[in-house]
Protein backbone atom coordinates (compact mmCIF):
# COMPACT_ATOMS: atom_id res chain seq x y z
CA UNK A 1 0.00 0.00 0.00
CA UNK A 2 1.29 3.48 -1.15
CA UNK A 3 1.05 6.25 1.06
CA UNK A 4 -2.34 8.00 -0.77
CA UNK A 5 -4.03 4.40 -0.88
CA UNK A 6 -3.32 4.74 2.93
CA UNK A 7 -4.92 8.48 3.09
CA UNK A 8 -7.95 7.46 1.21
CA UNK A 9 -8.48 4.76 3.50
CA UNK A 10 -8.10 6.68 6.58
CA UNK A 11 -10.62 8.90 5.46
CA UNK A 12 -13.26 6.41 4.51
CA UNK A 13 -12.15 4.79 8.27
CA UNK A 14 -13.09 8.85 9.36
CA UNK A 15 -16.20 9.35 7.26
CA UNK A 16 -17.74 5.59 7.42
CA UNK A 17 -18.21 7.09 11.04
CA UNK A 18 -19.02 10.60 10.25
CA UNK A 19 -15.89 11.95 12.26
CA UNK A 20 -14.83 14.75 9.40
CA UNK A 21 -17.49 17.21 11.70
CA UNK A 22 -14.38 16.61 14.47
CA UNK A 23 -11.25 17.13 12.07
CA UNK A 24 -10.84 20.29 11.61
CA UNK A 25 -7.57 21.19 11.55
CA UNK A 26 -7.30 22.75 15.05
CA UNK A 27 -8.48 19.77 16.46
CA UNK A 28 -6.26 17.92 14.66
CA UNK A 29 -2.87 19.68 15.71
CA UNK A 30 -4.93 18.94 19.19
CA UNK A 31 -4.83 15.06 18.74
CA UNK A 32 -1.78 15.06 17.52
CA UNK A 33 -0.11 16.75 20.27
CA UNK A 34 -2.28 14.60 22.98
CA UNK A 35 -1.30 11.97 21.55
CA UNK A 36 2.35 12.48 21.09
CA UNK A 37 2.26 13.34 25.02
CA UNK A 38 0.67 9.94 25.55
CA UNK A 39 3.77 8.25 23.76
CA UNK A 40 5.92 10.55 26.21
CA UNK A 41 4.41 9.00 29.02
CA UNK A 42 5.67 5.60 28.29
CA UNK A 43 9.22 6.71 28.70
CA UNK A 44 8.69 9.42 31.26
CA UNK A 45 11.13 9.05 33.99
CA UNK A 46 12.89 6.31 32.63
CA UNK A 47 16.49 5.85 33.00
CA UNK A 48 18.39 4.77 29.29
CA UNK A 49 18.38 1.40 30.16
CA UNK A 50 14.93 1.31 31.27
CA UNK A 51 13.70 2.75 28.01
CA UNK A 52 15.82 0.06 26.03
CA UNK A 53 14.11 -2.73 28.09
CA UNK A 54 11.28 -1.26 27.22
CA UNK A 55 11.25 -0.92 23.27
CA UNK A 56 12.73 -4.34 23.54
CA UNK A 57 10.06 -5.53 25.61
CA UNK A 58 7.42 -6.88 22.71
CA UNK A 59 4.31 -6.15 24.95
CA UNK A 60 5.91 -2.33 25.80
CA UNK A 61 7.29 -1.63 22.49
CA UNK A 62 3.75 -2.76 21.21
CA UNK A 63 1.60 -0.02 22.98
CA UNK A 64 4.51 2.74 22.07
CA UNK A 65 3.83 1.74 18.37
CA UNK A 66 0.17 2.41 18.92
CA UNK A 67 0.82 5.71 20.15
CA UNK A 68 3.13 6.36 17.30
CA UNK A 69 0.21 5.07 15.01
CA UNK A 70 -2.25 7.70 16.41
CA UNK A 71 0.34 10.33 15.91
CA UNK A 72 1.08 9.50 12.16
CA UNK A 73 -2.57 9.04 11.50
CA UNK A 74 -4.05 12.67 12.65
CA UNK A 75 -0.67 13.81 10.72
CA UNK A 76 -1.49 12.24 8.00
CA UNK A 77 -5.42 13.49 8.20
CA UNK A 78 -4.02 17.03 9.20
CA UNK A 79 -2.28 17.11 5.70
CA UNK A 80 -5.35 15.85 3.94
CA UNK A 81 -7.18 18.74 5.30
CA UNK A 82 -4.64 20.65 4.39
CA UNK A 83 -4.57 20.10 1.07
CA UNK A 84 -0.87 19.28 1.37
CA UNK A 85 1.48 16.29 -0.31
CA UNK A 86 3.06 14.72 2.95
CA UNK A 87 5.70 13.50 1.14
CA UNK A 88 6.37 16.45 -0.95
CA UNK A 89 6.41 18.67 2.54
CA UNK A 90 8.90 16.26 4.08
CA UNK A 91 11.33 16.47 0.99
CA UNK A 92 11.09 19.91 1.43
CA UNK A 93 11.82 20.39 4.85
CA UNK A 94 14.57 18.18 4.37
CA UNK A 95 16.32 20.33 1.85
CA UNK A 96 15.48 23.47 4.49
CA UNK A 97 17.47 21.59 7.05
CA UNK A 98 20.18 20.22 5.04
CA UNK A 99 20.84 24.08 4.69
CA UNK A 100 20.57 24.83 8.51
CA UNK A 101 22.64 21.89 9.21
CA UNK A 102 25.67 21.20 7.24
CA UNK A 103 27.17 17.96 8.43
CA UNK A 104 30.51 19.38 8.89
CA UNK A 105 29.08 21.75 11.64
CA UNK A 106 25.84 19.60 13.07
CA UNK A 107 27.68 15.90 12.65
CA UNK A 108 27.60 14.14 16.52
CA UNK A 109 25.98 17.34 17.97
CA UNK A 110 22.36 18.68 19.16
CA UNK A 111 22.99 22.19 19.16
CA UNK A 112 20.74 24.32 17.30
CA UNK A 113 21.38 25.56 13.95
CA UNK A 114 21.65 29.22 15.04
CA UNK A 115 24.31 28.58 17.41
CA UNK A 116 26.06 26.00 15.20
């Protein structure tokens, strides 16, 4: 399955139930950021090894996967309303960033591109 076979059947998932009334795109960028603090909560005061027990753990690594899922799908819905190409907006951003981070100055480090 291609990535717009998977939009189209989100949204016939969305409207079978007649759930476009709650997906505006406010309430989208909602979900999506309850949801991402949901996935948060499964590593939330975890030590490093903890959190590698966990995504090793099939039951744990399981439920962060659904989170994930719920993330990617109100993304993915949020660009549909949007009118947008998800894949088109990533390659973009990527080229934005390859700018803002040249690996010779960001390579091994976290800093932020305006103090790089």
């Amino acid at each position: 399955m291609d990535l717009n076979q998977l939009i189209s059947k989100l949204v016939e998932f969305r409207d079978a139930r007649d759930w476009k009334q709650f997906h505006k795109p406010n309430h989208l960028a909602t979900a999506i950021s309850i949801e991402a603090a949901e996935l948060q909560e499964h590593f939330l005061w975890k030590s490093p090894d903890e959190v590698e027990g966990k995504v090793g753990d099939e039951h744990s690594c399981s439920e962060v996967a659904e989170e994930l899922a719920d993330i990617l799908m109100f993304s993915l819905l949020l660009a549909h309303e949007l009118n947008v190409d998800p894949i088109e907006i990533i390659t973009d951003k990527l080229k934005i960033n390859e700018i803002k981070y040249p690996v010779e100055k960001a390579r091994g480090t976290a800093t932020k591109y305006t103090e790089l």
